[in-house]
Protein backbone atom coordinates (compact mmCIF):
# COMPACT_ATOMS: atom_id res chain seq x y z
CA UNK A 1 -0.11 202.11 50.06
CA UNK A 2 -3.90 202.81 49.62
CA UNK A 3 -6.04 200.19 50.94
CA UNK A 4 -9.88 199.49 49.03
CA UNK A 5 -12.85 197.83 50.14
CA UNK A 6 -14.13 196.48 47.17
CA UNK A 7 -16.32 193.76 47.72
CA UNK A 8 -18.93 193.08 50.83
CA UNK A 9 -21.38 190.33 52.32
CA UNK A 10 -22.96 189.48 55.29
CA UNK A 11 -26.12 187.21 56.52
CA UNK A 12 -29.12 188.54 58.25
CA UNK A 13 -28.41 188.81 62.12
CA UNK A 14 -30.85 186.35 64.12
CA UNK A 15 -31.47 185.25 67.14
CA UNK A 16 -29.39 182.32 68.50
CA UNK A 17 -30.78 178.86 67.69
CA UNK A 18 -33.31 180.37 65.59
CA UNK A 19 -31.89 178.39 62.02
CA UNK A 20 -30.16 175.18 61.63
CA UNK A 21 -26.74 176.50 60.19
CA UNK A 22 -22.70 176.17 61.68
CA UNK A 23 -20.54 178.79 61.79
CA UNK A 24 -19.10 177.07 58.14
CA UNK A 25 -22.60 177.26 56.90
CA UNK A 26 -23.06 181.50 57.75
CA UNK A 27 -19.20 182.16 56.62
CA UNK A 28 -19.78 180.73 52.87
CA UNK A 29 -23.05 182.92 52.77
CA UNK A 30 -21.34 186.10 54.05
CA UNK A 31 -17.92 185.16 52.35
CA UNK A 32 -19.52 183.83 48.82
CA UNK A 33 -21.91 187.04 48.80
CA UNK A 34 -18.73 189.81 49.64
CA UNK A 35 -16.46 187.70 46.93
CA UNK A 36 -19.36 188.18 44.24
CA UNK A 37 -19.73 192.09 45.11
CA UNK A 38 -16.23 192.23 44.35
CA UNK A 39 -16.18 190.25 41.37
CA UNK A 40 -13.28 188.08 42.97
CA UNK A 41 -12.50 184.70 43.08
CA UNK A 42 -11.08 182.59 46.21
CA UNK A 43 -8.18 181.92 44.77
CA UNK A 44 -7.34 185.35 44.14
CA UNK A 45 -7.08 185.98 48.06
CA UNK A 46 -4.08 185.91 49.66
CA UNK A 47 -4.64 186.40 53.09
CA UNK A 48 -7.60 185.82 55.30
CA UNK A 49 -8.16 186.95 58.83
CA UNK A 50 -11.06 185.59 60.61
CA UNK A 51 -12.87 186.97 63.99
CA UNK A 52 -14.78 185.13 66.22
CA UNK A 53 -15.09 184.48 70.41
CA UNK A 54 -17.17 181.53 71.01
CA UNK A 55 -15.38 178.84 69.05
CA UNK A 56 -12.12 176.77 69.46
CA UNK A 57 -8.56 177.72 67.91
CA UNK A 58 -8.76 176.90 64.33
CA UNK A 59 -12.08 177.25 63.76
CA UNK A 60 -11.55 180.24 61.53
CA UNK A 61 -9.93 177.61 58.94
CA UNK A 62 -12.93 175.40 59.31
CA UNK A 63 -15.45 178.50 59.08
CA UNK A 64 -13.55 179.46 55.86
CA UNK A 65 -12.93 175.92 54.51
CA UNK A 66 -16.52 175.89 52.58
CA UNK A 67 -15.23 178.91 50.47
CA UNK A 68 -12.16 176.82 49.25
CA UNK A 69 -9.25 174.82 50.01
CA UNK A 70 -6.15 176.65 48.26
CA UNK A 71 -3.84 176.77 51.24
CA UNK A 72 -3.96 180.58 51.81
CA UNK A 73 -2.96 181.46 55.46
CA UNK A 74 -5.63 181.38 57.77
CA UNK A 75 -5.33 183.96 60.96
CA UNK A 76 -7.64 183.38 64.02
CA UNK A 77 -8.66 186.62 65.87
CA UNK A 78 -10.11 187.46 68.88
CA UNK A 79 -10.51 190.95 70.48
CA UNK A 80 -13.57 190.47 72.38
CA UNK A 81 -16.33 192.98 70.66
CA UNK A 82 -14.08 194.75 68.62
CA UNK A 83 -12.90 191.80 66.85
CA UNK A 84 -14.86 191.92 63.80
CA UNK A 85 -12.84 195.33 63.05
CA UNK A 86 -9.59 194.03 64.27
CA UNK A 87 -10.01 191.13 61.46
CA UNK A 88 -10.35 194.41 58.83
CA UNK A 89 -7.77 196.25 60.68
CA UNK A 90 -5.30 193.09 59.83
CA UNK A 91 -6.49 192.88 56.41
CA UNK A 92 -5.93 196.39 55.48
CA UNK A 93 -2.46 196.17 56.94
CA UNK A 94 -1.77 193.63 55.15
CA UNK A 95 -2.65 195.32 51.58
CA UNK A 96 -1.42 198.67 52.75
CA UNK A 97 2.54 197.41 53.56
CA UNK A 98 2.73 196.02 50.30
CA UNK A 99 2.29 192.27 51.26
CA UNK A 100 -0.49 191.28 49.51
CA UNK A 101 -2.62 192.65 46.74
CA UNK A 102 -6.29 191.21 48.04
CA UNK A 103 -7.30 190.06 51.50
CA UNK A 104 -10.54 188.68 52.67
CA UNK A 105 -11.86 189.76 56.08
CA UNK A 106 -14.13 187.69 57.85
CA UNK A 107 -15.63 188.00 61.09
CA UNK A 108 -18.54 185.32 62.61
CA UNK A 109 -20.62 183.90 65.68
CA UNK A 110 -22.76 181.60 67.16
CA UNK A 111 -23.76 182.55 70.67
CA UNK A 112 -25.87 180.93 73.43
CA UNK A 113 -29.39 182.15 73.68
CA UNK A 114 -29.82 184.44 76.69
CA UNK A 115 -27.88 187.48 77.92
CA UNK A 116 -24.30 187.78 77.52
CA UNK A 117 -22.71 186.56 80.93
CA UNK A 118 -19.20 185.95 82.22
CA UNK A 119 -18.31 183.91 79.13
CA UNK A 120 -16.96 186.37 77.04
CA UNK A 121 -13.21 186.90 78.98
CA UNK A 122 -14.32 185.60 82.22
CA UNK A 123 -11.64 183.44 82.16
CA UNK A 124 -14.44 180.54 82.38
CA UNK A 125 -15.64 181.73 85.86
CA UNK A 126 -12.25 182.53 87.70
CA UNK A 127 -12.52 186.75 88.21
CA UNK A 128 -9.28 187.16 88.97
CA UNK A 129 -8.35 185.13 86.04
CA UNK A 130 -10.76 187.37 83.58
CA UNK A 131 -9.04 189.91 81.37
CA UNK A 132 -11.59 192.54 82.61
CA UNK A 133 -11.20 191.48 86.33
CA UNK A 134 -10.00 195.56 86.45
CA UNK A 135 -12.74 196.88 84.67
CA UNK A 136 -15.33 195.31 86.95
CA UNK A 137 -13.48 196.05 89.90
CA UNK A 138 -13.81 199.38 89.06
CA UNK A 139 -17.71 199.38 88.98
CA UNK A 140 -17.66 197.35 91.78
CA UNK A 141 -16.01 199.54 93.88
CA UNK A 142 -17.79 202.48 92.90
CA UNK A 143 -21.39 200.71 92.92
CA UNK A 144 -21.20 197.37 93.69
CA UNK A 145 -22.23 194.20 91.52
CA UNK A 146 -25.55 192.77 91.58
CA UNK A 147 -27.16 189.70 89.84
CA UNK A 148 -27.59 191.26 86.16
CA UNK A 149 -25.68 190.43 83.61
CA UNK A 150 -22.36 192.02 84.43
CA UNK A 151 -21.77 194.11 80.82
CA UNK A 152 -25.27 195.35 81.67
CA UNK A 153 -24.28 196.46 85.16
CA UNK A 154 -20.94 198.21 84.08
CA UNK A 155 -23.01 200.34 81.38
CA UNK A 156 -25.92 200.77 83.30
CA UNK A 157 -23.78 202.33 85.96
CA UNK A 158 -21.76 204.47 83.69
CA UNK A 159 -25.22 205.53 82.69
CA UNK A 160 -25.79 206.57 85.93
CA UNK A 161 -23.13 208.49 86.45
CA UNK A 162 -23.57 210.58 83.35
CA UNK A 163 -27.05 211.00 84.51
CA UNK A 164 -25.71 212.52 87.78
CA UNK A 165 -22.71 214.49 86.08
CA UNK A 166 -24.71 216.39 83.64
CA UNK A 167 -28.63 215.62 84.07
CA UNK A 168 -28.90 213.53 81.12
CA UNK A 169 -32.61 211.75 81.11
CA UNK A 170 -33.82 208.43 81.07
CA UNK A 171 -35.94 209.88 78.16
CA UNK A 172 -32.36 210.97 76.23
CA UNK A 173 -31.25 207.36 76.96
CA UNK A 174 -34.41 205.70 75.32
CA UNK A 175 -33.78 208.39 72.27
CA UNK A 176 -31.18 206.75 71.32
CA UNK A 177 -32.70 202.80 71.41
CA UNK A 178 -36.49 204.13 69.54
CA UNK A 179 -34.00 205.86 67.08
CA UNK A 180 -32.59 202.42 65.91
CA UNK A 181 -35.09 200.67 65.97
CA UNK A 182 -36.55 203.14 64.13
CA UNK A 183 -33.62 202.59 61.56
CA UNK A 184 -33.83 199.12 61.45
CA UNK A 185 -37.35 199.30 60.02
CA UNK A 186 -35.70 199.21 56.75
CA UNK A 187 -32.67 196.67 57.19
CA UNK A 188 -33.29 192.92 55.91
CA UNK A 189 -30.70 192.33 57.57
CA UNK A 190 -31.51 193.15 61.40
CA UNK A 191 -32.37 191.15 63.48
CA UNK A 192 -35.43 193.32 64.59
CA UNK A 193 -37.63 195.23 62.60
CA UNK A 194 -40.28 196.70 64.48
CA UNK A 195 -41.10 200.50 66.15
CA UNK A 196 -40.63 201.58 69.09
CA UNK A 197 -41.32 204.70 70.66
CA UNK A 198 -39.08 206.41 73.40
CA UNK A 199 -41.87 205.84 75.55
CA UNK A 200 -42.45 202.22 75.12
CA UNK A 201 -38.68 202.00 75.02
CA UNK A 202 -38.96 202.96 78.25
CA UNK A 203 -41.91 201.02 79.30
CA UNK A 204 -39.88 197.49 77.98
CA UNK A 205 -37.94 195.51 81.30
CA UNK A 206 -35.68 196.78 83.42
CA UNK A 207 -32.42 195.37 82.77
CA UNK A 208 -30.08 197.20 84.66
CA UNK A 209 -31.51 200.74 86.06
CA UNK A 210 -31.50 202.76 83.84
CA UNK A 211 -31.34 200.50 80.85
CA UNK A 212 -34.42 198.77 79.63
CA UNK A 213 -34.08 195.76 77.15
CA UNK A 214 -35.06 198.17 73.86
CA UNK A 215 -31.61 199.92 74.81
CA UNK A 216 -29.65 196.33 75.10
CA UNK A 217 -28.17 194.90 72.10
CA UNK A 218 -29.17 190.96 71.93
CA UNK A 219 -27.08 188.30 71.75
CA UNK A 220 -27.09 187.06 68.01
CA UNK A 221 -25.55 184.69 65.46
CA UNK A 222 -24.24 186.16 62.02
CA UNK A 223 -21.36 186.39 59.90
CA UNK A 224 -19.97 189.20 57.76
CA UNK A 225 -17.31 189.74 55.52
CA UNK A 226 -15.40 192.40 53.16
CA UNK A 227 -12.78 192.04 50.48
CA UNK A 228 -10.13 194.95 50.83
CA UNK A 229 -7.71 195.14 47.76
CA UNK A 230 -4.29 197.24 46.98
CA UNK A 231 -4.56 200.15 44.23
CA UNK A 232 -2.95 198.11 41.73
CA UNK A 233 -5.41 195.29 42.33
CA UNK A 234 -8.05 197.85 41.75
CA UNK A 235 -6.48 199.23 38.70
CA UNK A 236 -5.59 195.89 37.13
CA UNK A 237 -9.51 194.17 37.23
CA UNK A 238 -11.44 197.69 36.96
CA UNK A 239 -13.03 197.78 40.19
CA UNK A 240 -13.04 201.49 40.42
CA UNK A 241 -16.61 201.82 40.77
CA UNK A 242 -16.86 199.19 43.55
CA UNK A 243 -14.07 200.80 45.37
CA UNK A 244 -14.44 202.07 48.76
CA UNK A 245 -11.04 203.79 50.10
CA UNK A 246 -10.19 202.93 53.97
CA UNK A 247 -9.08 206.64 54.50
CA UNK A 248 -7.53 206.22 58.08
CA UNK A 249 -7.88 203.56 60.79
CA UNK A 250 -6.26 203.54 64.15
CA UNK A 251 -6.81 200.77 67.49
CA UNK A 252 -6.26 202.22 70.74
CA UNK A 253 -6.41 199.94 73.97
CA UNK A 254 -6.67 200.98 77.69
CA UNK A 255 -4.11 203.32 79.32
CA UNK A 256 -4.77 204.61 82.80
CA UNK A 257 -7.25 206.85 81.43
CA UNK A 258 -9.73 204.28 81.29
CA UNK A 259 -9.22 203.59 85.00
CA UNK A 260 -7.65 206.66 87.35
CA UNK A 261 -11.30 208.48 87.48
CA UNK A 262 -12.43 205.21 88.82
CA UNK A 263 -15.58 205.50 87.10
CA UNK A 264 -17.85 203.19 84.63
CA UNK A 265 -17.80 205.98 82.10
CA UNK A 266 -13.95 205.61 81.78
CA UNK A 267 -13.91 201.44 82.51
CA UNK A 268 -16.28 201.16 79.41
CA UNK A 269 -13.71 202.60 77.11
CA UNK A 270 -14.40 206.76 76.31
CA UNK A 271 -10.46 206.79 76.75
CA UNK A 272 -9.61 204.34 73.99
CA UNK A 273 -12.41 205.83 71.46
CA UNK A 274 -11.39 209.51 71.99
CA UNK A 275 -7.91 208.53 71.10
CA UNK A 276 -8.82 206.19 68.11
CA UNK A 277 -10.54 208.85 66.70
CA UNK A 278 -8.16 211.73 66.71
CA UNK A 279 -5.76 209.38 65.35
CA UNK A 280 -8.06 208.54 62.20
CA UNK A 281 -8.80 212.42 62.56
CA UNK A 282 -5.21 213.54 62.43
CA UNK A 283 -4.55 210.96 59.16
CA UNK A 284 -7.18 211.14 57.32
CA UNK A 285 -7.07 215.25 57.29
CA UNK A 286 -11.04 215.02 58.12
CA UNK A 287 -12.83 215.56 61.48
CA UNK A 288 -16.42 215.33 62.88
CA UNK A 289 -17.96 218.15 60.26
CA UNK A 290 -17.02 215.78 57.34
CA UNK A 291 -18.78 212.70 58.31
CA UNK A 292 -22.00 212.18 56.66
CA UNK A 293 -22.80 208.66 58.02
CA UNK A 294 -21.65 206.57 61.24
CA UNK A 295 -22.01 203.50 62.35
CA UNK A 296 -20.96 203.30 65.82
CA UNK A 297 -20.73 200.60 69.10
CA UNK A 298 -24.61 201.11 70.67
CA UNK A 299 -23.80 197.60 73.01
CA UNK A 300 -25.98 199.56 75.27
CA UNK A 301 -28.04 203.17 74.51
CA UNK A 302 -25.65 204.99 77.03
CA UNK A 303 -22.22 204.00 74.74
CA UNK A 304 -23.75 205.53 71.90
CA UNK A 305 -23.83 209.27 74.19
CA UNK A 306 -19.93 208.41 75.41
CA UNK A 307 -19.18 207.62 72.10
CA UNK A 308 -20.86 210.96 70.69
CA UNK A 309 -18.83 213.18 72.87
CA UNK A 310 -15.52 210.72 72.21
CA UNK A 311 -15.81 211.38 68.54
CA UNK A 312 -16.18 214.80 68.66
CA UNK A 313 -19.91 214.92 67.57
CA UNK A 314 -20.74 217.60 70.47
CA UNK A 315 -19.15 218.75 73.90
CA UNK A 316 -18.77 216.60 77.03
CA UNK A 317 -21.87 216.07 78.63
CA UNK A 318 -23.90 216.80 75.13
CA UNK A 319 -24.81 214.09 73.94
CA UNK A 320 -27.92 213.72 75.82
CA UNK A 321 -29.52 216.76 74.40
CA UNK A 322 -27.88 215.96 70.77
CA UNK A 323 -29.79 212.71 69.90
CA UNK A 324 -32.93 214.52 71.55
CA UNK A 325 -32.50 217.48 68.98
CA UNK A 326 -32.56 214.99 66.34
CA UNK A 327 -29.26 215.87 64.77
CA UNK A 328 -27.87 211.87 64.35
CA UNK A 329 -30.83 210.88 62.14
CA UNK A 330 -32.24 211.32 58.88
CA UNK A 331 -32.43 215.24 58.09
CA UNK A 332 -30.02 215.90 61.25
CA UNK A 333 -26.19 216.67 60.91
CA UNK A 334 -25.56 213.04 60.76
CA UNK A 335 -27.45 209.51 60.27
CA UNK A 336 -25.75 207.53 63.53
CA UNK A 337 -26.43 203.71 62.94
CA UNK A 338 -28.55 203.70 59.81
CA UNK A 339 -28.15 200.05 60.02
CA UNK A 340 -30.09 199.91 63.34
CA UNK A 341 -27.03 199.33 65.19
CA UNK A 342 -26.42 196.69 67.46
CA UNK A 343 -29.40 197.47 69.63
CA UNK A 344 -31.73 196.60 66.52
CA UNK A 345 -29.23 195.25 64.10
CA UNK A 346 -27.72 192.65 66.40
CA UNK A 347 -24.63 191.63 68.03
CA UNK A 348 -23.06 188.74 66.79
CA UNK A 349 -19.27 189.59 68.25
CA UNK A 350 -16.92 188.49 66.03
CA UNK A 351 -19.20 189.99 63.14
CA UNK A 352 -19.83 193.02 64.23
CA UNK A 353 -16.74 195.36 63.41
CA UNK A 354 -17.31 194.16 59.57
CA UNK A 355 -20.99 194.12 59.44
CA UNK A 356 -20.76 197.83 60.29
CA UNK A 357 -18.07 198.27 57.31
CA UNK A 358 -20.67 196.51 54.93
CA UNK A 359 -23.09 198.63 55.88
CA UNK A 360 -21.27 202.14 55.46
CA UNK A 361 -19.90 200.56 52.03
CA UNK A 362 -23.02 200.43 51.21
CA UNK A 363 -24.23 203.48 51.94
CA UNK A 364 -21.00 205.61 50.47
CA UNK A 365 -21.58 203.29 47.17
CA UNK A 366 -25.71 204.71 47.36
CA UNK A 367 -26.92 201.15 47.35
CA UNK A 368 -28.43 201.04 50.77
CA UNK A 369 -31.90 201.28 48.83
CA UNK A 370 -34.55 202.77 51.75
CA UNK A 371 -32.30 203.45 54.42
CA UNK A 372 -29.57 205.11 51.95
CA UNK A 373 -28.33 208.88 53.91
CA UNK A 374 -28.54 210.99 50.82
CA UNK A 375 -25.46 211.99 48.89
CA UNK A 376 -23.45 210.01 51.41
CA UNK A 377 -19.04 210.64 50.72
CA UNK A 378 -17.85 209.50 54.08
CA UNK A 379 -18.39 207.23 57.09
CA UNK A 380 -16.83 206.37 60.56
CA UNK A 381 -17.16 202.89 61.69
CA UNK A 382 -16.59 202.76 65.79
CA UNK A 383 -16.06 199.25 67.34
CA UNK A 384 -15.03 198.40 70.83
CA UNK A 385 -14.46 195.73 72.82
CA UNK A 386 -13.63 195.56 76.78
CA UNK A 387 -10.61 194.32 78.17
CA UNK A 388 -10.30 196.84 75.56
CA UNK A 389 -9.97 197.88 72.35
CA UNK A 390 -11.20 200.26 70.55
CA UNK A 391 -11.03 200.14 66.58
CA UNK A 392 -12.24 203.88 64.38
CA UNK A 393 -12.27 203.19 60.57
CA UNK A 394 -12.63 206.32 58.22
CA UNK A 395 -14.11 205.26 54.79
CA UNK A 396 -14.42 207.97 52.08
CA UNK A 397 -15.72 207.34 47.71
């Protein structure tokens, strides 16, 4: 069965700490705003899962408990960065085996100021405890560990080793974090709205050689949240012209792809996203020439080059020269992260995966008002999260 996103909501992304709310208070705003786009009411929904990573089991009943008490089953989901899109992935699995007519997808979090550390599946300190204990053993075999943050390290070094593979430039890198920002300009939304330029990208602190903190995505609080709805539900309450069809989705996780090279380019996840999207390419019927928007995973400038060449959006190695040429912003081939992205956006985790579904809704609906990517029919939503998972959604009006 067909699966519809008909309804969605989110809050602006901000820094942590920066407004008096709980996770409750940003899940009614994000859930109450995506139930009034759809024109639904909370006791219409049957199912709701909930993402998150910083809070204790159960809290996705509390976090939804402000939007109603009606006893619909509550399921708690955590897949690290990707888990915003795992939450969708659930709902439209839910609406697309026939077991429910409307779901409600939520995804939240409330982080710690500062840069993301060995919290998020450390294993609470204990490395050979933490689910990507493999993953960093990787990078540290290949180029050690030092005292940045440790998700900056393993991109930073897969940054490297593109650099030395195919001669990509620190300038190329920076393209990609002044071309956000640049985005974000026009997103009330994101967390940051200013300008850069590549060169003052570059000019910002080092975080991890060569990333500078322009191409790092901040640690955030947020919530999102989308309403995804059966045919019949669509057909029944008229909600044709809110309708958004989820064309294809697919999750892939790690294989020994992501670690037999032993390199950071692989650890990071290139694998799992080339897979997940020639999955959604081989269901949906559609490949990288039909896309007119994407939002995709920019944790870091240099994922947003893998995840260029994963997708199919130019040849190995590429990617570099592509976002240099201009081709993955307004008047290129495609508008990549019209939202700003995570770099400029934000990165609340658990949000994430459904705040870039809101946003290509959105856009694919022509209500994304200044930054709206003109006569917009299709988008690809790319979400990952190590440990790993990778989640590709197709949307298509």
């Amino acid at each position: 069965m067909k699966a519809y996103i008909v309804g969605v909501g989110m809050t602006k992304f901000e820094k942590p700490e920066t407004r008096e709310w709980s996770y409750g208070d940003m899940v009614r705003e994000a859930g109450t705003a995506a139930l009034a786009d759809a024109g639904v009411r909370y006791d219409q929904v049957e199912q709701v899962p909930v993402g998150y990573c910083f809070q204790p089991s159960t809290a996705g009943q509390r976090a939804v408990y402000g939007l109603g008490l009606t006893g619909v089953p509550v399921y708690n989901v955590n897949n690290n960065c990707a888990t915003g899109s795992t939450a969708l992935m659930l709902a439209r699995q839910f609406v697309a085996g026939g077991g429910s007519d409307c779901v409600l997808a939520v995804g939240f979090e409330k982080m710690a100021r500062g840069s993301l550390g060995g919290s998020s599946g450390s294993g609470g300190g204990d490395f050979a405890a933490s689910p990507v204990a493999r993953h960093y053993g990787i990078m540290a075999a290949a180029h050690g560990f030092t005292d940045a943050p440790p998700t900056a390290q393993i991109f930073g070094n897969a940054a490297r080793e593109h650099m030395e593979r195919y001669g990509t430039t620190p300038a190329q890198l920076a393209a990609v974090g002044a071309k956000n920002h640049r985005h974000s300009v026009n997103n009330p939304y994101a967390q940051f709205q200013d300008p850069y330029t590549v060169e003052e990208v570059l000019a910002s602190r080092t975080v991890h050689d060569p990333l500078t903190k322009l191409q790092c995505s901040p640690t955030s609080d947020g919530a999102a949240a989308a309403v995804v709805v059966s045919e019949r539900f669509v057909e029944r309450h008229g909600l044709g012209e809110r309708a958004v069809e989820i064309a294809a989705q697919a999750m892939t996780t790690d294989t020994e792809a992501s670690f037999a090279s032993g390199t950071c380019i692989d650890a990071v996840g290139t694998p799992m996203s080339r897979a997940a999207a020639r999955q959604v390419y081989a269901a949906s019927g559609l490949g990288p020439g039909d896309l007119d928007v994407i939002e995709l995973h920019d944790c870091f400038s240099v994922n947003e080059l893998l995840t260029y060449e994963a997708l199919g959006l130019c040849g190995e190695g590429e990617s570099g020269k592509l976002v240099e040429s201009g081709a993955t912003t307004y008047g290129g081939r495609w508008v990549v992260n019209p939202s700003g992205g995570l770099i400029s956006k934000g990165h609340p985790l658990g949000a994430t995966g459904i705040a870039q579904a809101a946003e290509l809704t959105w856009q694919l609906r022509g209500e994304a008002g200044p930054r709206q990517v003109p006569g917009a029919r299709t988008g690809l939503a790319h979400n990952i999260g190590l440990g790993g998972a990778a989640v590709v959604t197709l949307l298509r009006r």
